[in-house]
C-alpha atoms as a PDB file:
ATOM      1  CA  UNK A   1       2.023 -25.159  -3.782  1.00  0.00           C
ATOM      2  CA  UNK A   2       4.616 -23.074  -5.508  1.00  0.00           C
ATOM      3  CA  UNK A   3       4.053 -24.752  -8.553  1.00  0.00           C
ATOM      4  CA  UNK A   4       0.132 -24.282  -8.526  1.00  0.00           C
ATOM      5  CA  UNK A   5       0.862 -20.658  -7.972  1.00  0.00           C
ATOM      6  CA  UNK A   6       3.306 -20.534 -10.534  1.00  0.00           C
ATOM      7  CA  UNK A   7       0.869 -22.098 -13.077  1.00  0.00           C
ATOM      8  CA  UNK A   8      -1.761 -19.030 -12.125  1.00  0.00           C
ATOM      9  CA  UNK A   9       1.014 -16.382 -13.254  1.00  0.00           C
ATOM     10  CA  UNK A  10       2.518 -15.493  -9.470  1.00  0.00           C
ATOM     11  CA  UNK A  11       6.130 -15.143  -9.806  1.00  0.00           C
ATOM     12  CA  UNK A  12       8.924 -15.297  -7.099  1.00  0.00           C
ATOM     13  CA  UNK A  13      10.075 -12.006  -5.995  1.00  0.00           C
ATOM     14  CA  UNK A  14      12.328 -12.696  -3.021  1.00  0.00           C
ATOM     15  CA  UNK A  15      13.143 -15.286  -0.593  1.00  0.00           C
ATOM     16  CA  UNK A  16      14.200 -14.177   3.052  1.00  0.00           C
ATOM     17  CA  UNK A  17      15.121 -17.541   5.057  1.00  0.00           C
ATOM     18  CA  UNK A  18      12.464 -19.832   5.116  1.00  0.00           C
ATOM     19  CA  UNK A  19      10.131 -17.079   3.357  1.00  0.00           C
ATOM     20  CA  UNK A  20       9.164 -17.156  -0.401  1.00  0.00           C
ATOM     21  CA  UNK A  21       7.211 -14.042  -1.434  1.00  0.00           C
ATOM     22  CA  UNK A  22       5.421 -14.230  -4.622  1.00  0.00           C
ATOM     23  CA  UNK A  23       3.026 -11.871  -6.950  1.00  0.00           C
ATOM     24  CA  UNK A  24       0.960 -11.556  -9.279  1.00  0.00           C
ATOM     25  CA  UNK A  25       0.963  -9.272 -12.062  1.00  0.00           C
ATOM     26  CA  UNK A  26      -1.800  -7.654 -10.871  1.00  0.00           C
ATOM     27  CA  UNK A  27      -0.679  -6.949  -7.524  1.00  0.00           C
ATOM     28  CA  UNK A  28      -1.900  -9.983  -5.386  1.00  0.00           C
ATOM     29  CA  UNK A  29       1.105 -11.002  -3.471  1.00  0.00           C
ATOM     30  CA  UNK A  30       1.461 -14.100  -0.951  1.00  0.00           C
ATOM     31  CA  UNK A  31       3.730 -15.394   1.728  1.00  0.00           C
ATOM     32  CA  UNK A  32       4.728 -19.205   1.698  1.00  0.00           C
ATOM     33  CA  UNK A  33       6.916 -20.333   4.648  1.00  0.00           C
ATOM     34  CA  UNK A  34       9.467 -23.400   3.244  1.00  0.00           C
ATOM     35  CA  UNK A  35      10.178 -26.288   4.985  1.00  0.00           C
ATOM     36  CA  UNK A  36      12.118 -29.222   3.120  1.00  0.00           C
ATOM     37  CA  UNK A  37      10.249 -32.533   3.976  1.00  0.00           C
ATOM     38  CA  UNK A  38       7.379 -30.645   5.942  1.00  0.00           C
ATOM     39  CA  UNK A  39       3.629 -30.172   4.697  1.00  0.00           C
ATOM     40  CA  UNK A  40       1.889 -26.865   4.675  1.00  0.00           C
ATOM     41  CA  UNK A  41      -0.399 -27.151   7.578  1.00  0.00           C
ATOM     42  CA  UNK A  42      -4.135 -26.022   6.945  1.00  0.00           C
ATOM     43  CA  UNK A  43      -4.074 -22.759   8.262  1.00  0.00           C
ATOM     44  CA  UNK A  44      -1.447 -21.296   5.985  1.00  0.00           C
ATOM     45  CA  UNK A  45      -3.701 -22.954   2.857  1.00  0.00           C
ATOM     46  CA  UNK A  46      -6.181 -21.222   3.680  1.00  0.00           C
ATOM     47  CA  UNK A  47      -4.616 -17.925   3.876  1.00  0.00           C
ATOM     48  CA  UNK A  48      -2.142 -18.495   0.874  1.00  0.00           C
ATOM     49  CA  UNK A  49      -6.146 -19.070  -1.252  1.00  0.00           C
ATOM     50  CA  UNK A  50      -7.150 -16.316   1.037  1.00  0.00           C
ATOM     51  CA  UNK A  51      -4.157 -14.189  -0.206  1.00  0.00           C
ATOM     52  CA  UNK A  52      -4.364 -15.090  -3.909  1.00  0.00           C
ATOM     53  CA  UNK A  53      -8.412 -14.548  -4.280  1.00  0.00           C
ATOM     54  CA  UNK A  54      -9.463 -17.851  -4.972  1.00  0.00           C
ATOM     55  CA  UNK A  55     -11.891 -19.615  -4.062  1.00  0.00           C
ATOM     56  CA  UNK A  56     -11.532 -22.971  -2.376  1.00  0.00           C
ATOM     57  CA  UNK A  57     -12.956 -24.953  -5.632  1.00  0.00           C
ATOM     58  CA  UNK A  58     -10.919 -22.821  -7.705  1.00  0.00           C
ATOM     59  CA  UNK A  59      -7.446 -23.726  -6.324  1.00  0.00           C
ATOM     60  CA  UNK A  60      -8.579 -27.322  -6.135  1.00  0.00           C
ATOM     61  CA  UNK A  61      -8.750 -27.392  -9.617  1.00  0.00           C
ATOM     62  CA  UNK A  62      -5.750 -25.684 -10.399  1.00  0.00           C
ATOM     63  CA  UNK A  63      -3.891 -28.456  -8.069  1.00  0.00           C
ATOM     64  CA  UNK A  64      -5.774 -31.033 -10.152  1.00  0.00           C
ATOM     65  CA  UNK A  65      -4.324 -30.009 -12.955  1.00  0.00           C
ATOM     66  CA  UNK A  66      -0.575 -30.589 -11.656  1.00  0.00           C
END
């Protein structure tokens, strides 16, 4: 996920425990909470796309692309 946002132009600004906050350079930011060995459950996917203004087919292509 981090990479896929990366590869859209967010950029890490700050990581507080288990909580990476990125943005965009024009001002979208989003939340991802980091858990080493754990998936993302659906519900914070779909507010991370929700976040960045993408649509659903639109981040599925940019994770194609990885």
């Amino acid at each position: 996920m981090i990479k896929a946002l990366t590869k859209i132009g967010f950029q890490t600004v700050r990581q507080k425990g288990s909580h990476l906050f990125m943005e965009h350079p024009d001002g979208r930011t989003t939340l991802i909470s980091v858990h080493k060995g754990e998936d993302l459950g659906r519900g914070m996917i779909r507010k991370i796309i929700k976040d960045t203004k993408l649509t659903r087919e639109e981040f599925l292509k940019i994770l194609e692309r990885l």
